[in-house]
Structures are given as C-alpha cells and as structure tokens.
PDB file of N, CA and C in Angstrom:
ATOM      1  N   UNK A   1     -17.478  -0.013  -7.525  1.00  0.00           N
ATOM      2  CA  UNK A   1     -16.153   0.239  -6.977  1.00  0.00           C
ATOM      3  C   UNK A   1     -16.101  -0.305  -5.548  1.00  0.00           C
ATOM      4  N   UNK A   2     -15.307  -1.242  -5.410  1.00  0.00           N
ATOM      5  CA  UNK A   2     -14.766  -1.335  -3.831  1.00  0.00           C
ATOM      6  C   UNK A   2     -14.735  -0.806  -2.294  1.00  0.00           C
ATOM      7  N   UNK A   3     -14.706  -0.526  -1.161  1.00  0.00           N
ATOM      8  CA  UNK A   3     -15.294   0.185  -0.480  1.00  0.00           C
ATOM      9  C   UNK A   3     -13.803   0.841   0.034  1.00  0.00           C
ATOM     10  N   UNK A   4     -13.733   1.887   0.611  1.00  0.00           N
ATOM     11  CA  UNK A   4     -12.688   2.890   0.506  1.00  0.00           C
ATOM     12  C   UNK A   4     -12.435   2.807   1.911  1.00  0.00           C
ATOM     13  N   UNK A   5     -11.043   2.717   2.689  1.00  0.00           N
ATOM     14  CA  UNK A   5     -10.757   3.099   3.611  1.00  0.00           C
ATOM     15  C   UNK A   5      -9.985   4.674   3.748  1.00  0.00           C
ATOM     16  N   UNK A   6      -9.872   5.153   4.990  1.00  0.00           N
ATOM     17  CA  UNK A   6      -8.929   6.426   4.733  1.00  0.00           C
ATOM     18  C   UNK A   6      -8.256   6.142   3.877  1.00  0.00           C
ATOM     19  N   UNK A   7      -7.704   7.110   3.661  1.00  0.00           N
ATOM     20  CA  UNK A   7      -5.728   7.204   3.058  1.00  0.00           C
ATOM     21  C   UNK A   7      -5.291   6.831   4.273  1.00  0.00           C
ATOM     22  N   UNK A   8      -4.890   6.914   5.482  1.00  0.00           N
ATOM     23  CA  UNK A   8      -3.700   6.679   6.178  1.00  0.00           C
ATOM     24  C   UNK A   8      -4.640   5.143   7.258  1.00  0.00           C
ATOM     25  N   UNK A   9      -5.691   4.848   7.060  1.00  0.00           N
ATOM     26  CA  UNK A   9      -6.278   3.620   7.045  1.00  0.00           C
ATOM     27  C   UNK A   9      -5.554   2.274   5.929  1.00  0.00           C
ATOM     28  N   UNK A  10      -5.713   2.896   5.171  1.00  0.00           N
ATOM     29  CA  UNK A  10      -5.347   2.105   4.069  1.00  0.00           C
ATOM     30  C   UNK A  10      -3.935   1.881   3.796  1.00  0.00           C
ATOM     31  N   UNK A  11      -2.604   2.717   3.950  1.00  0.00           N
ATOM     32  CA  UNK A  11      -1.718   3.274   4.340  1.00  0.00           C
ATOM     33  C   UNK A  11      -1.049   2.298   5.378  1.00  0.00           C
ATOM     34  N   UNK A  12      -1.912   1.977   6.788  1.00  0.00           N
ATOM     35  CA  UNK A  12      -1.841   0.990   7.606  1.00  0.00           C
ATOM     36  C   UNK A  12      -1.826  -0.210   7.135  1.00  0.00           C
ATOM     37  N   UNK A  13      -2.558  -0.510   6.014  1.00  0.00           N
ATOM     38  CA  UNK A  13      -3.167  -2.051   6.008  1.00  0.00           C
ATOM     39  C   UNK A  13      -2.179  -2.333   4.562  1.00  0.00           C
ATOM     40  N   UNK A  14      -1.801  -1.304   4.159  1.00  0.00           N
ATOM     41  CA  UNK A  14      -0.514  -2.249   2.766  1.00  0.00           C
ATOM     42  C   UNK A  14       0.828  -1.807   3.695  1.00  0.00           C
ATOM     43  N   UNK A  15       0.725  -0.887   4.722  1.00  0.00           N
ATOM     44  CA  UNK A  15       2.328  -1.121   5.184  1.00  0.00           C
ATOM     45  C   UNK A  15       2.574  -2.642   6.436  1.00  0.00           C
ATOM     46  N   UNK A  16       1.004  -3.273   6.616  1.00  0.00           N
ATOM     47  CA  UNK A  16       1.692  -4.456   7.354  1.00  0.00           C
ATOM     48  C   UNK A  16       1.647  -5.923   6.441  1.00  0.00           C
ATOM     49  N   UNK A  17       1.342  -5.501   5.002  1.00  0.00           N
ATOM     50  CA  UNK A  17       0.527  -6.398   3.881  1.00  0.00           C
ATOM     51  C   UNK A  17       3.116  -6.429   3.224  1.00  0.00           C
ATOM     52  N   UNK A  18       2.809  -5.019   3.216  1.00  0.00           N
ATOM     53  CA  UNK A  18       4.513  -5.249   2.993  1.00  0.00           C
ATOM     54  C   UNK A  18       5.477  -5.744   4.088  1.00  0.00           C
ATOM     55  N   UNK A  19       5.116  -5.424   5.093  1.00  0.00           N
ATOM     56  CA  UNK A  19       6.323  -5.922   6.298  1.00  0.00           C
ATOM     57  C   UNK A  19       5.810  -7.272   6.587  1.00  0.00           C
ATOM     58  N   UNK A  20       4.823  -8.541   6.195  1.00  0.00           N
ATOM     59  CA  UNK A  20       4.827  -9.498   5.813  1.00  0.00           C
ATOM     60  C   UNK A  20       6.043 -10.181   4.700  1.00  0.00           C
ATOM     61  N   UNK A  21       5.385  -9.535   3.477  1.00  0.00           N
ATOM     62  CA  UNK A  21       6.062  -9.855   2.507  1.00  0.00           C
ATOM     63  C   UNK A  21       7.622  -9.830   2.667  1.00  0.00           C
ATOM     64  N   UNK A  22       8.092  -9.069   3.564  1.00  0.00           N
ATOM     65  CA  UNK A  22       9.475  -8.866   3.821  1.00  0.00           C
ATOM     66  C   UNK A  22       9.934  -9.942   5.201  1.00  0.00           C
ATOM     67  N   UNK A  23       9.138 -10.499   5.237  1.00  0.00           N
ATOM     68  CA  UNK A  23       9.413 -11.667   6.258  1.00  0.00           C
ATOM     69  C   UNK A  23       9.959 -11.531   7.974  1.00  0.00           C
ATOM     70  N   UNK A  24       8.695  -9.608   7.874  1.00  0.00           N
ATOM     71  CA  UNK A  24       8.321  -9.530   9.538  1.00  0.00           C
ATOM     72  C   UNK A  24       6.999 -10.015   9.919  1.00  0.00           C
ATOM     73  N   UNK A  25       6.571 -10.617  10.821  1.00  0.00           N
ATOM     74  CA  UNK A  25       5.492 -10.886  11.473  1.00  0.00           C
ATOM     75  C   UNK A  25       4.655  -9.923  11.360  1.00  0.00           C
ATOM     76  N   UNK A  26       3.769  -9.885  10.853  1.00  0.00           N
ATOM     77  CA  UNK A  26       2.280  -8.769  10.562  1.00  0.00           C
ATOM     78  C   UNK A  26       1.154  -9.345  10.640  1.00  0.00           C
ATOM     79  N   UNK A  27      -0.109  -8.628  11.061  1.00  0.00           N
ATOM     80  CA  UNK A  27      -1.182  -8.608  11.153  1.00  0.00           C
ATOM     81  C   UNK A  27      -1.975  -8.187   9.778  1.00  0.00           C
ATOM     82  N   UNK A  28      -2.065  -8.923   8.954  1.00  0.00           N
ATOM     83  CA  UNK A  28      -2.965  -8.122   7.628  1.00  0.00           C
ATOM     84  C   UNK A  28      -3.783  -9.174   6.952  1.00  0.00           C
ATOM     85  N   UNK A  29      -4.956  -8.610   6.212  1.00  0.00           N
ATOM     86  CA  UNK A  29      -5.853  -9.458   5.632  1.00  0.00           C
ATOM     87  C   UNK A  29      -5.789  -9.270   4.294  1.00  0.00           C
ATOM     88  N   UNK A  30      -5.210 -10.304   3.340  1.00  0.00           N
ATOM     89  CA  UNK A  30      -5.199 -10.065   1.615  1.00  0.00           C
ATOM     90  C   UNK A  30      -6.478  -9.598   1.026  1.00  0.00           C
ATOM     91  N   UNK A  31      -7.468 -10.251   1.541  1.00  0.00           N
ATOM     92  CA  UNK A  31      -8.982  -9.344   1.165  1.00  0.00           C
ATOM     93  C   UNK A  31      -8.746  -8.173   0.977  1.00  0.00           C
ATOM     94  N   UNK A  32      -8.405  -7.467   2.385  1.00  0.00           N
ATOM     95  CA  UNK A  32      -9.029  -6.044   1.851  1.00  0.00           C
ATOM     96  C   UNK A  32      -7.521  -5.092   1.829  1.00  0.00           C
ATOM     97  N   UNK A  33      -6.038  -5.721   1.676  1.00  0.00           N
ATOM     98  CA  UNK A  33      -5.330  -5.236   0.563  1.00  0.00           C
ATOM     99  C   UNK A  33      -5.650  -4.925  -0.930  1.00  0.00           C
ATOM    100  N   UNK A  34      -6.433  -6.323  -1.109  1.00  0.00           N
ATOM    101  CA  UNK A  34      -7.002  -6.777  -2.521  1.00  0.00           C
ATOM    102  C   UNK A  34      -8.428  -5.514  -2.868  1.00  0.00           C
ATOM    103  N   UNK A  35      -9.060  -5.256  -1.795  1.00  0.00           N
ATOM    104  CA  UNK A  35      -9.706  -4.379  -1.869  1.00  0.00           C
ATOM    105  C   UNK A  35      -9.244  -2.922  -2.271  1.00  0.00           C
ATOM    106  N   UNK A  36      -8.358  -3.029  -1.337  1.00  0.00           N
ATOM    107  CA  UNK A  36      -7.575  -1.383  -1.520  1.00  0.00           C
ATOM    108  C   UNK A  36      -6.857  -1.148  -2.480  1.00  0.00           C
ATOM    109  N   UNK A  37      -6.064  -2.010  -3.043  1.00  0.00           N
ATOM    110  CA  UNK A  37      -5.513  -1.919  -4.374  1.00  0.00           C
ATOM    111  C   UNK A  37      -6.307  -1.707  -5.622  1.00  0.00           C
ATOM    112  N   UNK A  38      -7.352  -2.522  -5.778  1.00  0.00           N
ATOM    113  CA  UNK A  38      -8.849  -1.958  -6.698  1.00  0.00           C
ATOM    114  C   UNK A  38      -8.959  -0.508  -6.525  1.00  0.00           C
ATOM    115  N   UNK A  39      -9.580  -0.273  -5.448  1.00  0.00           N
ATOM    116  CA  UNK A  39      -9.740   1.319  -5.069  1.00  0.00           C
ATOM    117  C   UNK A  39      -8.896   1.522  -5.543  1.00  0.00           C
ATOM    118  N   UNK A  40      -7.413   1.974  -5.381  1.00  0.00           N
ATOM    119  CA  UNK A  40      -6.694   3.281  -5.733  1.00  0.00           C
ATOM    120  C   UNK A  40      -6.201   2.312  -7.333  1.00  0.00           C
ATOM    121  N   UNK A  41      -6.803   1.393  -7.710  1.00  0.00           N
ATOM    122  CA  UNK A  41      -6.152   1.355  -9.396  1.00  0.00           C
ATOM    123  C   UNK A  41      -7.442   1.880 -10.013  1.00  0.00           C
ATOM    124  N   UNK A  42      -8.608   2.019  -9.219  1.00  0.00           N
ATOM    125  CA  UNK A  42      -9.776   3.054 -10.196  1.00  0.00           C
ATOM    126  C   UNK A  42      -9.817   4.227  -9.822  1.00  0.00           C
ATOM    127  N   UNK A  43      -8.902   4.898  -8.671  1.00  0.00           N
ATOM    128  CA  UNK A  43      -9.375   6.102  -8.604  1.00  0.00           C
ATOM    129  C   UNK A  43      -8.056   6.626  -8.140  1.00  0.00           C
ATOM    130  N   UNK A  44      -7.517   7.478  -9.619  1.00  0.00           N
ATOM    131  CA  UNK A  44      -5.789   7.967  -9.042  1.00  0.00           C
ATOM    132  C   UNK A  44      -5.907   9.031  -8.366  1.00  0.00           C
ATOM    133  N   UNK A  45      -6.559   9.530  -7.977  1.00  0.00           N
ATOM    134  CA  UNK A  45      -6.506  10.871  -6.511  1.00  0.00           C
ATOM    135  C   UNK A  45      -6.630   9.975  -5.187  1.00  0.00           C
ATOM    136  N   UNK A  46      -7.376   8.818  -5.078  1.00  0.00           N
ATOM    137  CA  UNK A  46      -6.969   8.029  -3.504  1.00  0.00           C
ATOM    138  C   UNK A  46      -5.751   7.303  -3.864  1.00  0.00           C
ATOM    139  N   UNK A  47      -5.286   6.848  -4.712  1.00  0.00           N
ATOM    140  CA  UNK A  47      -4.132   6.410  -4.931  1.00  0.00           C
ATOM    141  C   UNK A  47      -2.710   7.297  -4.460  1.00  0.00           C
ATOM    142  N   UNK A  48      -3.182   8.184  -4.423  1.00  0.00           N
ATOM    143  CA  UNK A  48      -1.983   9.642  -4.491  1.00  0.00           C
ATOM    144  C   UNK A  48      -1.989   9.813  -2.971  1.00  0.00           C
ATOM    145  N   UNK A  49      -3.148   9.707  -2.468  1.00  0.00           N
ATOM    146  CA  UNK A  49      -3.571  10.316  -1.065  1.00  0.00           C
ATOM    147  C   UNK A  49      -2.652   8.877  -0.241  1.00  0.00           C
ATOM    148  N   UNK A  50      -2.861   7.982  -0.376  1.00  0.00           N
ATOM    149  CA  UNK A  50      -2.979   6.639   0.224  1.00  0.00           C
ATOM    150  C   UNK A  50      -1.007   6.880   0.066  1.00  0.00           C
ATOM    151  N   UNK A  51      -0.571   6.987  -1.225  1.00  0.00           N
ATOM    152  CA  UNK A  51       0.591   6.920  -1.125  1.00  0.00           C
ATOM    153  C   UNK A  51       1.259   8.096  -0.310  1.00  0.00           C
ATOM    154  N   UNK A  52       0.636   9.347  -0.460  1.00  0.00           N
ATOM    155  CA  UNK A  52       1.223  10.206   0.354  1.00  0.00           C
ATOM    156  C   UNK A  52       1.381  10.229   1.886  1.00  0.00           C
ATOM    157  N   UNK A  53       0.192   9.384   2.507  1.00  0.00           N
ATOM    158  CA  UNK A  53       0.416   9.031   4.030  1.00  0.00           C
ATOM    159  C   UNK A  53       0.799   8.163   3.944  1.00  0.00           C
ATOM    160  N   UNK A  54       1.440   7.096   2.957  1.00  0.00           N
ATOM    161  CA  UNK A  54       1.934   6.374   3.643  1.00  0.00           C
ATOM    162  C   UNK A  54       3.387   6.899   3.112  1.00  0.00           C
ATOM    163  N   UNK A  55       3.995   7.279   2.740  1.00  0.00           N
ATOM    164  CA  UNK A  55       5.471   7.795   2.002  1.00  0.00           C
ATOM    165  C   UNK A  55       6.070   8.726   3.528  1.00  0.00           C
ATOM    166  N   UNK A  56       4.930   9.459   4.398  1.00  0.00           N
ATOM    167  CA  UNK A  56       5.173   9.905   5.136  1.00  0.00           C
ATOM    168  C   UNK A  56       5.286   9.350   6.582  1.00  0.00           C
ATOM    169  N   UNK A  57       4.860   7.937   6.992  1.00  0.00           N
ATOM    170  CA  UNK A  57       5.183   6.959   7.678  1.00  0.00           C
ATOM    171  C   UNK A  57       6.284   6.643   7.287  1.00  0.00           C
ATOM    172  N   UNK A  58       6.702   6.005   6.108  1.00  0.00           N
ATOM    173  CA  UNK A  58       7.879   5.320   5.757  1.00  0.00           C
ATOM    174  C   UNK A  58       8.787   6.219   6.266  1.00  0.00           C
ATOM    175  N   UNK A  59       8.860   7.676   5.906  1.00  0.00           N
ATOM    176  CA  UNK A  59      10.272   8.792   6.285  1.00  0.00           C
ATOM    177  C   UNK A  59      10.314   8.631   8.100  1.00  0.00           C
ATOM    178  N   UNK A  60       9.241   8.643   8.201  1.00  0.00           N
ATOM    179  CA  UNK A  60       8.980   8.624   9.950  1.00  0.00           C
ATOM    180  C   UNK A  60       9.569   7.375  10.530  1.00  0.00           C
ATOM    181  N   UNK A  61       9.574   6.407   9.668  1.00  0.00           N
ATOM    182  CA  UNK A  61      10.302   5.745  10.535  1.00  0.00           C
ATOM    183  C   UNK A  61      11.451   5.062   9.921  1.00  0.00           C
ATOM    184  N   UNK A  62      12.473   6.117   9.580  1.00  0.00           N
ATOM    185  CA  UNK A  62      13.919   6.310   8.897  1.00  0.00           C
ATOM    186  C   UNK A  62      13.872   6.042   7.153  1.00  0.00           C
ATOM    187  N   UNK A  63      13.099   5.158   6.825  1.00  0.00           N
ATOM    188  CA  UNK A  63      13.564   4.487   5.612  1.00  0.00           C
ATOM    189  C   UNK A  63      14.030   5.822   4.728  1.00  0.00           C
ATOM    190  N   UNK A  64      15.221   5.138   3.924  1.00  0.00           N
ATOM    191  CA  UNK A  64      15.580   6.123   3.080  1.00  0.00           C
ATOM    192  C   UNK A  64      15.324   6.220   0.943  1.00  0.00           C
ATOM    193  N   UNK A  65      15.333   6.907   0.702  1.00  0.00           N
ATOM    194  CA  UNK A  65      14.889   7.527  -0.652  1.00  0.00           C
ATOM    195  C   UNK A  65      14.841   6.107  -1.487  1.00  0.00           C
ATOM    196  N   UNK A  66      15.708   5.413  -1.759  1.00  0.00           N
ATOM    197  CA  UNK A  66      15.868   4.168  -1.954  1.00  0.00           C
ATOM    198  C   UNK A  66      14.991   2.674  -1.752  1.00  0.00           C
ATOM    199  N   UNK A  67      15.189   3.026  -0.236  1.00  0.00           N
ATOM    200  CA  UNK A  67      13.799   2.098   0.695  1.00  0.00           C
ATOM    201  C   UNK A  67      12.550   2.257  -0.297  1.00  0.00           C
ATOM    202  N   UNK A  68      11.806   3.365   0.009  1.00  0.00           N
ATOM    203  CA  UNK A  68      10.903   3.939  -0.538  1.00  0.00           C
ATOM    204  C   UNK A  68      10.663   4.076  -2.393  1.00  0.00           C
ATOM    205  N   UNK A  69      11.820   3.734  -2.615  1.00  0.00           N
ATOM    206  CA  UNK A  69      11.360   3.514  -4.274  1.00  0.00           C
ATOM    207  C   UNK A  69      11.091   2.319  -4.208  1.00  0.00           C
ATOM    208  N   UNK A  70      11.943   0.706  -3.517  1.00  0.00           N
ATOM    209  CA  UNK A  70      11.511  -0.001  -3.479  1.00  0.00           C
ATOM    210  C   UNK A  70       9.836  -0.622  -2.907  1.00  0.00           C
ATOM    211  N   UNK A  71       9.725   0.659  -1.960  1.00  0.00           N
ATOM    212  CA  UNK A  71       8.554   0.260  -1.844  1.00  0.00           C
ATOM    213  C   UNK A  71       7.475   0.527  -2.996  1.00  0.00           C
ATOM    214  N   UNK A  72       7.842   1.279  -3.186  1.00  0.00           N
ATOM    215  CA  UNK A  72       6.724   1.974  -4.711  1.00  0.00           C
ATOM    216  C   UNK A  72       6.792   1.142  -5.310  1.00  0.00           C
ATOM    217  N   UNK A  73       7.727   0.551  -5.903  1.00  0.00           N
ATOM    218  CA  UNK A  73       7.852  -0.819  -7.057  1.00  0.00           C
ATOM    219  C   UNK A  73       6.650  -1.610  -6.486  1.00  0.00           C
ATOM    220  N   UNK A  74       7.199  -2.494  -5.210  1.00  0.00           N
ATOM    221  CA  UNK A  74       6.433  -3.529  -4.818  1.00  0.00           C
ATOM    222  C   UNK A  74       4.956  -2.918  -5.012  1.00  0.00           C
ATOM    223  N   UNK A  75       4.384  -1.577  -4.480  1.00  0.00           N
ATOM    224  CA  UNK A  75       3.077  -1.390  -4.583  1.00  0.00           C
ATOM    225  C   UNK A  75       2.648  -1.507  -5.781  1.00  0.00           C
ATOM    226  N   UNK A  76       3.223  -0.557  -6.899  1.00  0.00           N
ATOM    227  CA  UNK A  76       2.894  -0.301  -8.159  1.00  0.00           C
ATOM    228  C   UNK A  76       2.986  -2.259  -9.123  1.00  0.00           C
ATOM    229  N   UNK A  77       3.603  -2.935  -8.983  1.00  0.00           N
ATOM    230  CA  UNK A  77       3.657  -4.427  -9.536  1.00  0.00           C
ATOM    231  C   UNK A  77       2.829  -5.584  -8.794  1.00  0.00           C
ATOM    232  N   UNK A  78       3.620  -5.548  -7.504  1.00  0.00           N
ATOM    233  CA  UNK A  78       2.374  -6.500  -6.766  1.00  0.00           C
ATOM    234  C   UNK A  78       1.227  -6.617  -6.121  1.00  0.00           C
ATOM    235  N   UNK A  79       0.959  -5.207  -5.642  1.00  0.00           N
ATOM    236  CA  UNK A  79      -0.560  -4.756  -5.213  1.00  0.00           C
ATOM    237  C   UNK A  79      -1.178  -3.918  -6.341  1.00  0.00           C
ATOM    238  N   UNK A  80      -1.685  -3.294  -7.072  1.00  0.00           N
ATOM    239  CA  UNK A  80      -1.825  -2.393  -7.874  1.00  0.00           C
ATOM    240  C   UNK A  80      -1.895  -3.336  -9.482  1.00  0.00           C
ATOM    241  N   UNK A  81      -0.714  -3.425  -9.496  1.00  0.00           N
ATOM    242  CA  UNK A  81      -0.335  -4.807 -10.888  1.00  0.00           C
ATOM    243  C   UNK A  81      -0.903  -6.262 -10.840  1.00  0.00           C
ATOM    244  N   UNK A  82      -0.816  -6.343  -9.399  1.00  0.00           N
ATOM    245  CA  UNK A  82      -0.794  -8.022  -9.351  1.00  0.00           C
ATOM    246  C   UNK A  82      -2.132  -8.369  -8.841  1.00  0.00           C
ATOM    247  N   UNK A  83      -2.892  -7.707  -7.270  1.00  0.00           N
ATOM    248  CA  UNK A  83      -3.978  -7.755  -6.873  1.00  0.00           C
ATOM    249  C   UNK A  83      -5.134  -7.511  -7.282  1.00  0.00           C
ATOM    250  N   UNK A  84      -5.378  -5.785  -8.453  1.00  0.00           N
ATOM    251  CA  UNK A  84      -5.871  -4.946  -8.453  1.00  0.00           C
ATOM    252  C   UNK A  84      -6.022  -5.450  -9.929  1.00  0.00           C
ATOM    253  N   UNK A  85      -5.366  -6.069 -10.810  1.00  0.00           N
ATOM    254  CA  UNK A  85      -5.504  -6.649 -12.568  1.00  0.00           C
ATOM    255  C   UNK A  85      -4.639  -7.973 -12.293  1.00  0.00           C
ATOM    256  N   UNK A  86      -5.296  -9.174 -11.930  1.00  0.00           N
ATOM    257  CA  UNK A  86      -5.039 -10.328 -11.557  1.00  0.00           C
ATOM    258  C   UNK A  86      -5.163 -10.819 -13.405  1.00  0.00           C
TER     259      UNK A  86
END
C-alpha cells in the first residue's frame, strides 16, 4: 500500500491538485495525488477521514452544497477513478 499522509495533509494536496484543474495557479505534485488517491481507494476509513477535512475546508471557505458535490464527483471519477484504477 502507498504511503499515507494525514487526512488534512492529504486534504491539502488534492485541494491544490483541484484548484489547478480549475485553472487557478497551484502548487501540487501528480505523484503523490496519484499516491493519495491509491491510499484512500484501498482503505475506505482514510478515504472518509481525508474527505471529511477536506469537506470542512471547502465550507470554510464559503463553497456551497453544490460546489462540494461537484467536488466529490471530480474526486470520486478523476482522482479515485482515474489516478487510483488507471
């Protein structure tokens, strides 16, 4: 298995892996997105954890119910779906 960052480590590193993808300027390395997505597609309790700090950033900084499903999509298809079972 892959090597594990926190939950809100990890949390950090797919919320600047998404504000890329959304065509803000970010700091992130696909490696160890690619890493972290493995992790939480073999182990659904860090998966849960990872999403829960980060679901709680997202509210923190306004996004609304909506925002946040979209973000789930993107995690659950393109990191998780796409990185994690290439």
């Amino acid at each position: 298995m892959p090597p594990k960052w926190t939950p809100i480590k990890a949390a950090y590193h797919l919320g600047e892996a998404y504000a890329a993808e959304q065509g803000i300027d970010a700091d992130y390395s696909l490696f160890e997105v690619e890493l972290i997505a493995r992790a939480m597609d073999a182990d659904p309790e860090y998966l849960k954890g990872v999403w829960a700090g980060w679901v709680e950033e997202l509210e923190g900084n306004g996004l609304t119910g909506k925002q946040i499903d979209e973000v789930w999509y993107w995690l659950d298809t393109s990191v998780i779906g796409g990185l994690a079972n290439p």
